[in-house]
Protein backbone atom coordinates (compact mmCIF):
# COMPACT_ATOMS: atom_id res chain seq x y z
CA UNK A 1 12.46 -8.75 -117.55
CA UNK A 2 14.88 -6.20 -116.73
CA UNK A 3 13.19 -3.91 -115.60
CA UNK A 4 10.87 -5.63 -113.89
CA UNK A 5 14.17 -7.14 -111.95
CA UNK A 6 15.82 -3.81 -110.95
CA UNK A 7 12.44 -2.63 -109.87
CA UNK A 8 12.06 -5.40 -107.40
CA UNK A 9 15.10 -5.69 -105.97
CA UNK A 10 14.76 -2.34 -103.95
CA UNK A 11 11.72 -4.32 -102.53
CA UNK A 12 13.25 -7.21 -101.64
CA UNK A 13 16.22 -5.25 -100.25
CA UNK A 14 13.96 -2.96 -97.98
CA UNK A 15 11.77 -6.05 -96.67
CA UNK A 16 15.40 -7.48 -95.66
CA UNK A 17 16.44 -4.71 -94.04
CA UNK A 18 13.21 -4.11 -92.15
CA UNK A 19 13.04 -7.41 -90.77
CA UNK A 20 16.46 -7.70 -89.27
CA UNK A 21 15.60 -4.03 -87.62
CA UNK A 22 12.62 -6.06 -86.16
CA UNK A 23 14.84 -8.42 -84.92
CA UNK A 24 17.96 -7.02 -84.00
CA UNK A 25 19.08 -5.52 -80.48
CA UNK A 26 18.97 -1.74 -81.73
CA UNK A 27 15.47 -2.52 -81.21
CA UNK A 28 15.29 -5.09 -78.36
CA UNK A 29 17.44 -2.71 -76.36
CA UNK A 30 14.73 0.55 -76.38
CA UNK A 31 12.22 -1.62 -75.85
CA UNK A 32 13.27 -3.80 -72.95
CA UNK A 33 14.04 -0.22 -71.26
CA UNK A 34 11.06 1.28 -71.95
CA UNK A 35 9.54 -2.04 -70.78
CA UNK A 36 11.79 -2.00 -67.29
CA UNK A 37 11.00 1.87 -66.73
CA UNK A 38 7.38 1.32 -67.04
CA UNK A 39 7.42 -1.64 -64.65
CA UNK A 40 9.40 0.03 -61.97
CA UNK A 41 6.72 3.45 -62.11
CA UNK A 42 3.73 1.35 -62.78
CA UNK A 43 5.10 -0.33 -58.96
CA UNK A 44 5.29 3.16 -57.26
CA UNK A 45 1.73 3.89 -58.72
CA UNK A 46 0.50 1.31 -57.32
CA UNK A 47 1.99 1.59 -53.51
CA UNK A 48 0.31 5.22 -54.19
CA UNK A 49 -2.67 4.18 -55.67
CA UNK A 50 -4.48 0.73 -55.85
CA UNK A 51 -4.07 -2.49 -58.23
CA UNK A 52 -7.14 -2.03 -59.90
CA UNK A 53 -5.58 1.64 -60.81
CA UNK A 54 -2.40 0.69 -61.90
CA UNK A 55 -3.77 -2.84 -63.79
CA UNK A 56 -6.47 -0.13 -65.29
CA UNK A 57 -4.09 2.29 -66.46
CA UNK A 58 -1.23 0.27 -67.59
CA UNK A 59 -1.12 -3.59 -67.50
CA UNK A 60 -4.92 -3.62 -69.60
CA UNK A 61 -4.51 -0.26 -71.82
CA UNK A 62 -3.70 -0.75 -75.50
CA UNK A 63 -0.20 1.21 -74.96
CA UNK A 64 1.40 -1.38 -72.91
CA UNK A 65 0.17 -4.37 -75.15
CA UNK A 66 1.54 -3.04 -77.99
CA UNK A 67 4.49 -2.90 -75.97
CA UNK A 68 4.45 -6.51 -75.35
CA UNK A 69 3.40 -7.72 -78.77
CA UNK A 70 6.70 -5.52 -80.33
CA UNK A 71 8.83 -6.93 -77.95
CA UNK A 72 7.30 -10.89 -78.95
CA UNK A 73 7.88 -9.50 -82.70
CA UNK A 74 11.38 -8.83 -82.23
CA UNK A 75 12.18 -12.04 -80.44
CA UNK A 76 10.42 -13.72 -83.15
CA UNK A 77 12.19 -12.37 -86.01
CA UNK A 78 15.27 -12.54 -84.19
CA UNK A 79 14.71 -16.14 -84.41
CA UNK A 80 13.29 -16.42 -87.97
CA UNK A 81 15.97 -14.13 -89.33
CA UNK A 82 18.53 -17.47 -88.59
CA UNK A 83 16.69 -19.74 -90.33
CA UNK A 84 17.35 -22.56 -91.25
CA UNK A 85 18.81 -23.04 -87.85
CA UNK A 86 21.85 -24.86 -87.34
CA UNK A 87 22.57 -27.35 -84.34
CA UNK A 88 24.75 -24.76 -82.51
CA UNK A 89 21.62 -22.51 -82.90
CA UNK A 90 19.22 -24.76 -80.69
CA UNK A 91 19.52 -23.33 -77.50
CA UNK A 92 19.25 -19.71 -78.99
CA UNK A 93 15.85 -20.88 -80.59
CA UNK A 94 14.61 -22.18 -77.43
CA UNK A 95 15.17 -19.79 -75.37
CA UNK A 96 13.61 -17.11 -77.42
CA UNK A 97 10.19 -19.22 -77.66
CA UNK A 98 10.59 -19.64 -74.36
CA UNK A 99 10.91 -15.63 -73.80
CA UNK A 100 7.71 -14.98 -76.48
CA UNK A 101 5.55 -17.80 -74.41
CA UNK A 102 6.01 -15.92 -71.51
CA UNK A 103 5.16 -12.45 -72.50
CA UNK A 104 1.85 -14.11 -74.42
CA UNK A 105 1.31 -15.65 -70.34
CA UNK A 106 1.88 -12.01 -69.23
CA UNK A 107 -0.45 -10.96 -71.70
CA UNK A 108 -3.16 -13.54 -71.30
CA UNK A 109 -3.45 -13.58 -67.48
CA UNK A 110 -3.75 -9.70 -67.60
CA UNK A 111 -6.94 -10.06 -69.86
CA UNK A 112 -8.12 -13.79 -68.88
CA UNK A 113 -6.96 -14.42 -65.24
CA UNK A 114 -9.28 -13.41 -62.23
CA UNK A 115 -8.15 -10.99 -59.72
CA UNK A 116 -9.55 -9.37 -56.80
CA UNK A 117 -9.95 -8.26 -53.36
CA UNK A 118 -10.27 -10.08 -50.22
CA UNK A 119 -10.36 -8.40 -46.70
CA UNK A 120 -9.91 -9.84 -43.42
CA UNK A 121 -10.25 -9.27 -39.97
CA UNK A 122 -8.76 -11.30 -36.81
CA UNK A 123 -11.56 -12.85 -34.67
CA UNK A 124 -14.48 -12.20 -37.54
CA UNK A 125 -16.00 -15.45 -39.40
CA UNK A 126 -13.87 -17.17 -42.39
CA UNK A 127 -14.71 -15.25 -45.39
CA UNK A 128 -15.34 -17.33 -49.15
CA UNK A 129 -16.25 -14.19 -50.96
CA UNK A 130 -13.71 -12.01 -53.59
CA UNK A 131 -14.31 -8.40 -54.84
CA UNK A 132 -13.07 -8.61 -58.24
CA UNK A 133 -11.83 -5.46 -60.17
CA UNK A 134 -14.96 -5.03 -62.53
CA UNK A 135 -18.57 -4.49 -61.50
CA UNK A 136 -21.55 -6.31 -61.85
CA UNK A 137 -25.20 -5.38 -62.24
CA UNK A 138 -28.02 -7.10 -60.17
CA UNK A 139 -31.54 -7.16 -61.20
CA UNK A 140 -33.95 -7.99 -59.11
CA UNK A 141 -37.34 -9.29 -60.80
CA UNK A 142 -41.01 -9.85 -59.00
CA UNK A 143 -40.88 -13.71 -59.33
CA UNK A 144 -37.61 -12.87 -56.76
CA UNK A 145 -35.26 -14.20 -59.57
CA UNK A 146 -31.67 -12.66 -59.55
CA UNK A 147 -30.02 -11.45 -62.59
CA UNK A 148 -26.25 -10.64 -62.60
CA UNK A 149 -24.73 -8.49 -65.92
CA UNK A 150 -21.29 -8.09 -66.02
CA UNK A 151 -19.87 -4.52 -66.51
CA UNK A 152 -15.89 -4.22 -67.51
CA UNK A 153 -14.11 -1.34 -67.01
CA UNK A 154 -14.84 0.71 -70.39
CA UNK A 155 -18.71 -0.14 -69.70
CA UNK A 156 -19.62 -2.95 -71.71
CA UNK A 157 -21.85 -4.93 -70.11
CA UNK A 158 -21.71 -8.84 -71.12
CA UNK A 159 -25.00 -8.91 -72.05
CA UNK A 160 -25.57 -5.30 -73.05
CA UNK A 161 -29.06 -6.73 -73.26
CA UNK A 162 -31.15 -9.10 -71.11
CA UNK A 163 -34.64 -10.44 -71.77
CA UNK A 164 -35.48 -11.81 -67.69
CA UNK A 165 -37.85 -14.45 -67.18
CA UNK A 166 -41.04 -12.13 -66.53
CA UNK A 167 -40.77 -10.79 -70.00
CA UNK A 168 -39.10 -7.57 -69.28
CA UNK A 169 -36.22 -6.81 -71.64
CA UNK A 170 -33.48 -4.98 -70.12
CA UNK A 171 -30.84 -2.86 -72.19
CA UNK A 172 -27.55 -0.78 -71.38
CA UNK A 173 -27.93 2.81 -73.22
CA UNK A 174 -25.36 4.98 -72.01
CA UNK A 175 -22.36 4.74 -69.81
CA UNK A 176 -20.33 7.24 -67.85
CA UNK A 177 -17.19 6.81 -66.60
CA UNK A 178 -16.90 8.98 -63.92
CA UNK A 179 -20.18 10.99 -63.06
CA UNK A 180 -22.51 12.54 -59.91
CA UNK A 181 -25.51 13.07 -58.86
CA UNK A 182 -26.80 17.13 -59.01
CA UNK A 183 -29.79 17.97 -58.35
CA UNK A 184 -31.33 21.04 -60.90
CA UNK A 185 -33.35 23.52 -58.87
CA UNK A 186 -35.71 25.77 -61.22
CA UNK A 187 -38.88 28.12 -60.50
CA UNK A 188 -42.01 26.72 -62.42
CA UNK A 189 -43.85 24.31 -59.61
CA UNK A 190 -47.72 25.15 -59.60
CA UNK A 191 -47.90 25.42 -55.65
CA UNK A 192 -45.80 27.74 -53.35
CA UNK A 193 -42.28 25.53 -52.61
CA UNK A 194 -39.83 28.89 -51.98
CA UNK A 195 -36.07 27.83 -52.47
CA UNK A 196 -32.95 30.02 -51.93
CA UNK A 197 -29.66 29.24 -52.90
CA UNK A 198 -27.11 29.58 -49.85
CA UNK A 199 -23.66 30.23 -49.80
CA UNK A 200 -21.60 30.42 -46.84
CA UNK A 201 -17.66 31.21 -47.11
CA UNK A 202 -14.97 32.02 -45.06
CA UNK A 203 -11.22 34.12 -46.28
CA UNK A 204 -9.08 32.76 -43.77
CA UNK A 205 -9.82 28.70 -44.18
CA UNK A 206 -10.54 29.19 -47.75
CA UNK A 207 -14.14 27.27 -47.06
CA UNK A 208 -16.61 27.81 -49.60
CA UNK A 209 -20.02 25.79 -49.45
CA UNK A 210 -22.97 26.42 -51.92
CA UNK A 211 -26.58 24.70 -51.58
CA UNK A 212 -29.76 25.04 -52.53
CA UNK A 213 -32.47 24.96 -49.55
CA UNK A 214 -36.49 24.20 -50.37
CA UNK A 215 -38.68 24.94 -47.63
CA UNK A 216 -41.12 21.99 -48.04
CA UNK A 217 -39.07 19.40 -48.20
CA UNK A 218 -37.81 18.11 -44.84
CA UNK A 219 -34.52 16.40 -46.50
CA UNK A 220 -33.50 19.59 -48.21
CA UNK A 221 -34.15 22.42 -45.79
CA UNK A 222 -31.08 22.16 -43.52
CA UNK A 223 -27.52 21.40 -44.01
CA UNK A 224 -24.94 20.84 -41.36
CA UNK A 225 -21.47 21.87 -41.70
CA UNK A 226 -19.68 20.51 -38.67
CA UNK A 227 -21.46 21.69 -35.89
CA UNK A 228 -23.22 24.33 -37.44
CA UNK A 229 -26.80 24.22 -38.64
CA UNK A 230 -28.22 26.28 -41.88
CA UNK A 231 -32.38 25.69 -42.28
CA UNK A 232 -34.88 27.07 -44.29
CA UNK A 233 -38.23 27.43 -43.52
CA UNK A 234 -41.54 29.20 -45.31
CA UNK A 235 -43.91 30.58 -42.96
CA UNK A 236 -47.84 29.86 -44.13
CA UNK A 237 -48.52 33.44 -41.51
CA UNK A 238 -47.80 35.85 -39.74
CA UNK A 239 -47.73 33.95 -36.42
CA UNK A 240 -45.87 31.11 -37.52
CA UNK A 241 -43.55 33.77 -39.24
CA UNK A 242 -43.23 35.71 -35.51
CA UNK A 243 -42.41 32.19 -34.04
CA UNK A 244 -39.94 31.23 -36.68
CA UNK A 245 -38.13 34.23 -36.63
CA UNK A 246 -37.82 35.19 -32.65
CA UNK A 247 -34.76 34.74 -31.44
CA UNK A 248 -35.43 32.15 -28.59
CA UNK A 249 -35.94 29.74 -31.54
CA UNK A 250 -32.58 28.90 -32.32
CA UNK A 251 -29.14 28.19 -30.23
CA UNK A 252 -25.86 26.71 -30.42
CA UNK A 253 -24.42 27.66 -33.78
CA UNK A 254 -27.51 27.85 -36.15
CA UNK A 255 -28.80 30.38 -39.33
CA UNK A 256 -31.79 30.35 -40.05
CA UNK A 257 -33.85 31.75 -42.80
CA UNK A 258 -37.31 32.17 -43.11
CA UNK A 259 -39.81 33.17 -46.30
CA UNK A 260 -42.60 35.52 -45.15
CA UNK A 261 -46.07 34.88 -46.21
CA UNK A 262 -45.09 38.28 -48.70
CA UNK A 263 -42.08 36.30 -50.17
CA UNK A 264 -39.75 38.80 -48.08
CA UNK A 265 -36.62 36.56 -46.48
CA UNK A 266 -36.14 37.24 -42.35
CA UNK A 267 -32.82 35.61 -40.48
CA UNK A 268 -32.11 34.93 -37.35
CA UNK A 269 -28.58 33.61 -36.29
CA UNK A 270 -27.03 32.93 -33.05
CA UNK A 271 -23.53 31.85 -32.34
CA UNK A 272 -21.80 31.42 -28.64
CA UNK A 273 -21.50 35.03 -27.90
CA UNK A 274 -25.09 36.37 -29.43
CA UNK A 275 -28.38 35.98 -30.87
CA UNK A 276 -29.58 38.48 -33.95
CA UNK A 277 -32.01 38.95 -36.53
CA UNK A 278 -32.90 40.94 -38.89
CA UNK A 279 -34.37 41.80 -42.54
CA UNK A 280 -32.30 39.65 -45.22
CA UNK A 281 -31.26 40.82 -48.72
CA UNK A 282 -30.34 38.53 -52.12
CA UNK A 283 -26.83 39.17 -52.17
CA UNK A 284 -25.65 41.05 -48.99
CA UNK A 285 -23.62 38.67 -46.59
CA UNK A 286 -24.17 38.08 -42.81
CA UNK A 287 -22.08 37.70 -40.82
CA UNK A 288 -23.34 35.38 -37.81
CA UNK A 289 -20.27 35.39 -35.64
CA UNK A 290 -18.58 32.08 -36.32
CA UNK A 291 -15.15 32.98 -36.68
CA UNK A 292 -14.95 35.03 -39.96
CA UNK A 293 -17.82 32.87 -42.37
CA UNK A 294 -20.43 34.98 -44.11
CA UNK A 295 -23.85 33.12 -44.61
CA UNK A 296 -25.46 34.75 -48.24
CA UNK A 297 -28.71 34.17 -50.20
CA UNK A 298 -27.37 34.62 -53.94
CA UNK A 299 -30.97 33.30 -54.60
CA UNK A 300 -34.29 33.00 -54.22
CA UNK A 301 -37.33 30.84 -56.03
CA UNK A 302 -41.14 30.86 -54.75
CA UNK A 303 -42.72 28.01 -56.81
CA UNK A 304 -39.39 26.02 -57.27
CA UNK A 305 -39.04 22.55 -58.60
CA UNK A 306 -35.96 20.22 -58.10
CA UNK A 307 -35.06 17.64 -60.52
CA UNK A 308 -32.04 14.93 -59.96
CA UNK A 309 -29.71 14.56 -63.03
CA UNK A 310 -26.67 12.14 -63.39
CA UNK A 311 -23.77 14.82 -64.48
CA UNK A 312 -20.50 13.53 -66.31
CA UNK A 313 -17.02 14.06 -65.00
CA UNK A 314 -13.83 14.02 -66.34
CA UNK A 315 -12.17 10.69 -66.19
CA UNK A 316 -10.31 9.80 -62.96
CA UNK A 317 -8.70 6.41 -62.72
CA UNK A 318 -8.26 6.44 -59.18
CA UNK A 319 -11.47 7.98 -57.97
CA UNK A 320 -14.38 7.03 -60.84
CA UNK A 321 -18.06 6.64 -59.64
CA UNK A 322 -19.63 4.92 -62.83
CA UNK A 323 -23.08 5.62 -63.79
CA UNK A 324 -25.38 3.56 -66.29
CA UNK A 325 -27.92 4.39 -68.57
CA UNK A 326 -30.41 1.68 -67.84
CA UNK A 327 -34.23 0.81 -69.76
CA UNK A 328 -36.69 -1.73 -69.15
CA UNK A 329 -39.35 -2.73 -71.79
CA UNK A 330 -42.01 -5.00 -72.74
CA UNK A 331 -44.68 -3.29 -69.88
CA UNK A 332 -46.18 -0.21 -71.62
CA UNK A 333 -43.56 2.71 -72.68
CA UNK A 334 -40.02 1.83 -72.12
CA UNK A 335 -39.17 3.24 -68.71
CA UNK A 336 -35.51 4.18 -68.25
CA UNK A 337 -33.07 5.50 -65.56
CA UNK A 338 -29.70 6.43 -64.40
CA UNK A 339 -28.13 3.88 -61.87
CA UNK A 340 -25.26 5.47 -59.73
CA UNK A 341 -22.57 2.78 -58.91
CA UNK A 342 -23.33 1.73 -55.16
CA UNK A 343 -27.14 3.05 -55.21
CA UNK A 344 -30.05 0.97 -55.63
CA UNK A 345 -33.10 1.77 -57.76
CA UNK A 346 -36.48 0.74 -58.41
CA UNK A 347 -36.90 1.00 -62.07
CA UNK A 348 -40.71 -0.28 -63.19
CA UNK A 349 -40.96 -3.55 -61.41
CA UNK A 350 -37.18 -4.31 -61.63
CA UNK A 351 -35.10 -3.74 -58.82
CA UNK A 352 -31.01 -2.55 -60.08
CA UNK A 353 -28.20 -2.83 -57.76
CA UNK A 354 -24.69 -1.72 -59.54
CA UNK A 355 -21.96 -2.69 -57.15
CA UNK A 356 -18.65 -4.95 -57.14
CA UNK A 357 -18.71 -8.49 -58.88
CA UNK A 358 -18.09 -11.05 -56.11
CA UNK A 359 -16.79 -14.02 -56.46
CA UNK A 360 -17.38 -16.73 -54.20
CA UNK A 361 -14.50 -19.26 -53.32
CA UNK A 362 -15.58 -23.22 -52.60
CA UNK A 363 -13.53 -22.69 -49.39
CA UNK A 364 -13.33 -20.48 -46.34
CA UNK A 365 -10.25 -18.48 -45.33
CA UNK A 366 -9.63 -17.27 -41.88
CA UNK A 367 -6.88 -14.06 -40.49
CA UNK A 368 -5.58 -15.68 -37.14
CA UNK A 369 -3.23 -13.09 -36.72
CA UNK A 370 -1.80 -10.10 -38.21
CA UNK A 371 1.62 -9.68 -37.56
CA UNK A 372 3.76 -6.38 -37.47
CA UNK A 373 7.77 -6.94 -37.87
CA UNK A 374 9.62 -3.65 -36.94
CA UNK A 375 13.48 -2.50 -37.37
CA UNK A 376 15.79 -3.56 -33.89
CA UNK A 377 15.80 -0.29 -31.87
CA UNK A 378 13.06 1.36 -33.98
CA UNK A 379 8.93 1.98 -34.39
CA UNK A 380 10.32 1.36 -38.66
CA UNK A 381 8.01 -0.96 -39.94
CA UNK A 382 10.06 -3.85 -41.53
CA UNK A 383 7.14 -5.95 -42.76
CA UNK A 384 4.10 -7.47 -41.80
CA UNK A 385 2.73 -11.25 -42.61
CA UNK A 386 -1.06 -12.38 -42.36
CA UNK A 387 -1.43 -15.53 -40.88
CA UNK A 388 -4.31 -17.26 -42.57
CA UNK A 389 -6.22 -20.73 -42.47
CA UNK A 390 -7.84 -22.09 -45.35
CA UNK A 391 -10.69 -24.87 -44.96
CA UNK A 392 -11.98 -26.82 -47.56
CA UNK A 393 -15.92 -26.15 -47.64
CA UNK A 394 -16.76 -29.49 -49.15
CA UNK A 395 -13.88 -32.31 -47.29
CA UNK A 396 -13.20 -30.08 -43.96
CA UNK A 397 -9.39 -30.55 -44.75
CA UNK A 398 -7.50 -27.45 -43.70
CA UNK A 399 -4.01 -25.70 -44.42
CA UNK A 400 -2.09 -22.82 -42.41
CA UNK A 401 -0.06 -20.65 -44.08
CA UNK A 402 1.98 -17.17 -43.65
CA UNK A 403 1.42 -14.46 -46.38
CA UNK A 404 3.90 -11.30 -46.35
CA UNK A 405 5.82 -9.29 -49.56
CA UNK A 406 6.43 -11.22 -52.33
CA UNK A 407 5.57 -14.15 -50.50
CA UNK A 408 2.48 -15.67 -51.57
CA UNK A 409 -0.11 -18.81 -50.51
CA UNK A 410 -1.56 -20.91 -53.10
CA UNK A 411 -4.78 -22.82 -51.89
CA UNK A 412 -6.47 -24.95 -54.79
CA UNK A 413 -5.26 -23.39 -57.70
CA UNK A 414 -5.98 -19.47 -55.69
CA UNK A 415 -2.68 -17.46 -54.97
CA UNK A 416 -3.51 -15.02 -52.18
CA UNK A 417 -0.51 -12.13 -52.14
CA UNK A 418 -0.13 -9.14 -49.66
CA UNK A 419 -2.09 -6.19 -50.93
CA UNK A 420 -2.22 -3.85 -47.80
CA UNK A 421 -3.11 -2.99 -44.40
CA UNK A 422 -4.06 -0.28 -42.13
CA UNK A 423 -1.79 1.15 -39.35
CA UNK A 424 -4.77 2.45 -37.27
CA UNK A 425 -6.51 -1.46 -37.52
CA UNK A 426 -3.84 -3.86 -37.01
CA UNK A 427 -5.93 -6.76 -36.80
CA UNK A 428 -6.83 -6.36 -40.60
CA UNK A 429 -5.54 -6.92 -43.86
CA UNK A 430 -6.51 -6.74 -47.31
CA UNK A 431 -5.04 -10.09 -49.29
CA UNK A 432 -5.05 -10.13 -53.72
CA UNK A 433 -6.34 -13.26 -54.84
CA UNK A 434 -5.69 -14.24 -58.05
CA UNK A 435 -6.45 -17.21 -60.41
CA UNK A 436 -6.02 -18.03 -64.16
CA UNK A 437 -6.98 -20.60 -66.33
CA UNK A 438 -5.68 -24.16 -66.97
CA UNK A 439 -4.26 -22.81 -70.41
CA UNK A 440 -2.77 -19.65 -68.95
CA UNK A 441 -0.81 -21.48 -66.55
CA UNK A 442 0.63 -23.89 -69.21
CA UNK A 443 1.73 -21.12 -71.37
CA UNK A 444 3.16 -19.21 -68.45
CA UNK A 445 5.56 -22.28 -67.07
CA UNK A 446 5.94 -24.07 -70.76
CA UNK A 447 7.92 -20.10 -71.21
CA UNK A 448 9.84 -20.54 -68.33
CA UNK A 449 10.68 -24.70 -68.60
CA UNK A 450 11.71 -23.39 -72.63
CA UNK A 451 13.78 -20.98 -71.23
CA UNK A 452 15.38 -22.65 -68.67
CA UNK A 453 16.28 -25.25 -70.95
CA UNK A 454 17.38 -23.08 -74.03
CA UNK A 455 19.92 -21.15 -71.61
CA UNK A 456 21.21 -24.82 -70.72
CA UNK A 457 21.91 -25.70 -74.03
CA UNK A 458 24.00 -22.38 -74.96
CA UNK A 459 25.90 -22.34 -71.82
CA UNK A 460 26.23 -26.06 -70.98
CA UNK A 461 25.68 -28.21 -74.21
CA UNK A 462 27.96 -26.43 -76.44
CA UNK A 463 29.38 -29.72 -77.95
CA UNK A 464 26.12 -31.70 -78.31
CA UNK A 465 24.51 -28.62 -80.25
């Protein structure tokens, strides 16, 4: 029994020690200053960036809840660590479940509570629709039904998998991030299609722009960069090769190649000043007189083919374009495609639309005025307030209220806060809305009413306690 004792009591010892470390301040003290330091930058990131950044990045991530759960641990055992609590200790006790109520609120309404978007414009129609901060996916069946998937922020889609009333089973296989469209031009077509792949540059503005051209296709032969036109064009003779390439063909500031019925390449150029042409080489540069640019063909293809591909990106909080792997089954072979976020496709039968999730409000709300407050003496900004009306879709009742910083309008359960505006539009504004559940709000205000109260009793009920 001895030895079993003086084995255990180092145990016992270190489980003592480690829970008043979780409980005392040495701890509370890092962590309410980490807490404080990421609160005040995760404020400037957002004035720089957007809410749906900064809630992406921070107030959602794993980092930050673990922040949040070690602070709730240490108020806890701070707490347990007095047990059995005395009379004097009541107020102490309260206040601390008070304190770890609040931060589970925090918590909840971060991953529970509905936030979004809502923009307005003085004189346009009341508005009863919210862009929330994740996505949605719209399907579009024959029998005109409408589907909507939800799609989170890591790409989970709530179903991942949908069987739609025609049949048709629809399933999420891949999703990226952050990606873009390229399109892959390669020789191999069986008919003549000549490409060349232009590149047009400049030293002094540091402008470089590469593209791919194809002759035959009338949405891919030209580019314009600002008021300058590059085309490509194939010529079937040597007529329509002599009309292509004379130089009363083109005028302002255009560069034109052409493909000879030989596969030779032929340019002709003009600019304000002159008109040229002249044999073309893969790799020499022309210059066609627009300030210092070069126009080059690093490339050429005769029988090219071009072929779309979704590309992945590296992760960008503030500027993703998502892209999902979407297939459709149950007709024949399983037919799948990439769906861009904010481009429609027709996959099989099934029409997808990936876009914002919006959320519609059972009342209307209307900007009546946008108003700019400036410093006395000054063009300073000193604030701005929306001036809203909300109107109850189903009773007609209606409410007026002023929104401006940290000054927010609650309308049936909705808070509407000041998100931005835009100095070159001052008769619009962008509002948050926000709204969490019945449970949410109980925990949030049960912290505070707990707190409240526990600070009473140390500071004011001394001789009760």
């Amino acid at each position: 029994m001895r030895v079993l004792w003086h084995g255990a009591a180092p145990t016992v010892i270190n489980l003592r020690q480690t829970a008043k470390f979780l409980g005392s301040l040495k701890l509370a003290v890092p962590l309410l200053s980490i807490l404080t330091a990421v609160l005040i930058w995760a404020t400037f990131y957002e004035s720089r960036t957007s809410t749906a950044a900064v809630t992406a990045l921070v107030y959602r991530s794993w980092w930050f809840n673990v922040l949040l759960g070690a602070l709730g641990l240490n108020l806890s055992m701070a707490a347990a660590l007095r047990w059995p609590w005395k009379h004097h200790q009541t107020g102490f006790v309260v206040t601390h479940a008070g304190l770890i109520l609040i931060l589970g609120g925090c918590s909840a309404s971060f991953h529970f509570g509905t936030e979004g978007l809502m923009g307005l414009r003085v004189g346009e129609r009341p508005s009863n629709t919210v862009q929330l901060e994740d996505r949605a996916l719209t399907v579009m069946s024959p029998q005109t039904t409408r589907t909507r998937l939800r799609v989170d922020r890591r790409g989970n889609v709530h179903p991942n998998a949908v069987t739609l009333p025609s049949g048709l089973r629809l399933t999420l296989d891949e999703f990226y991030p952050n990606a873009r469209n390229e399109t892959i031009v390669r020789e191999g077509g069986s008919e003549r299609n000549p490409a060349v792949w232009l590149w047009l540059g400049s030293p002094s503005v540091q402008h470089n722009v590469r593209q791919w051209l194809m002759a035959n296709d009338p949405q891919a032969n030209r580019m314009m960069l600002g008021p300058a036109l590059l085309e490509f064009y194939a010529a079937k003779d040597q007529a329509e090769a002599k009309e292509l390439t004379a130089t009363s063909s083109v005028q302002g500031l255009a560069f034109r190649v052409v493909a000879l019925p030989d596969n030779s390449l032929r340019y002709v150029s003009s600019s304000r000043t002159n008109v040229k042409s002249g044999a073309l080489t893969i790799g020499e540069p022309i210059a066609p007189g627009w300030m210092d640019f070069q126009v080059t063909v690093a490339g050429c293809l005769t029988n090219a083919v071009a072929k779309e591909q979704i590309v992945r990106l590296p992760d960008d909080p503030e500027q993703n374009q998502n892209a999902l792997r979407m297939t459709v089954h149950g007709s024949g072979e399983p037919r799948s495609a990439w769906l861009l976020f904010g481009h429609p496709i027709q996959l099989g039968s099934l029409q997808l639309m990936f876009a914002w999730n919006m959320m519609p409000l059972p009342f209307t709300v209307a900007l009546e005025d946008f108003v700019i407050e400036r410093d006395e003496g000054s063009h300073n900004v000193a604030g701005w307030t929306s001036k809203v009306r909300f109107t109850d879709s189903a009773t007609g009742a209606e409410k007026r209220a002023d929104v401006w910083m940290n000054h927010p309008a609650v309308f049936k359960g909705y808070k509407f806060s000041q998100a931005s505006w835009n100095p070159q539009d001052l008769k619009y504004t962008v509002l948050q809305v926000k709204k969490d559940p019945l449970w949410v709000i109980v925990l949030t205000w049960g912290g505070s009413g707990l707190t409240i109260l526990g600070i009473a009793l140390m500071f004011y009920a001394r001789r009760w306690a």
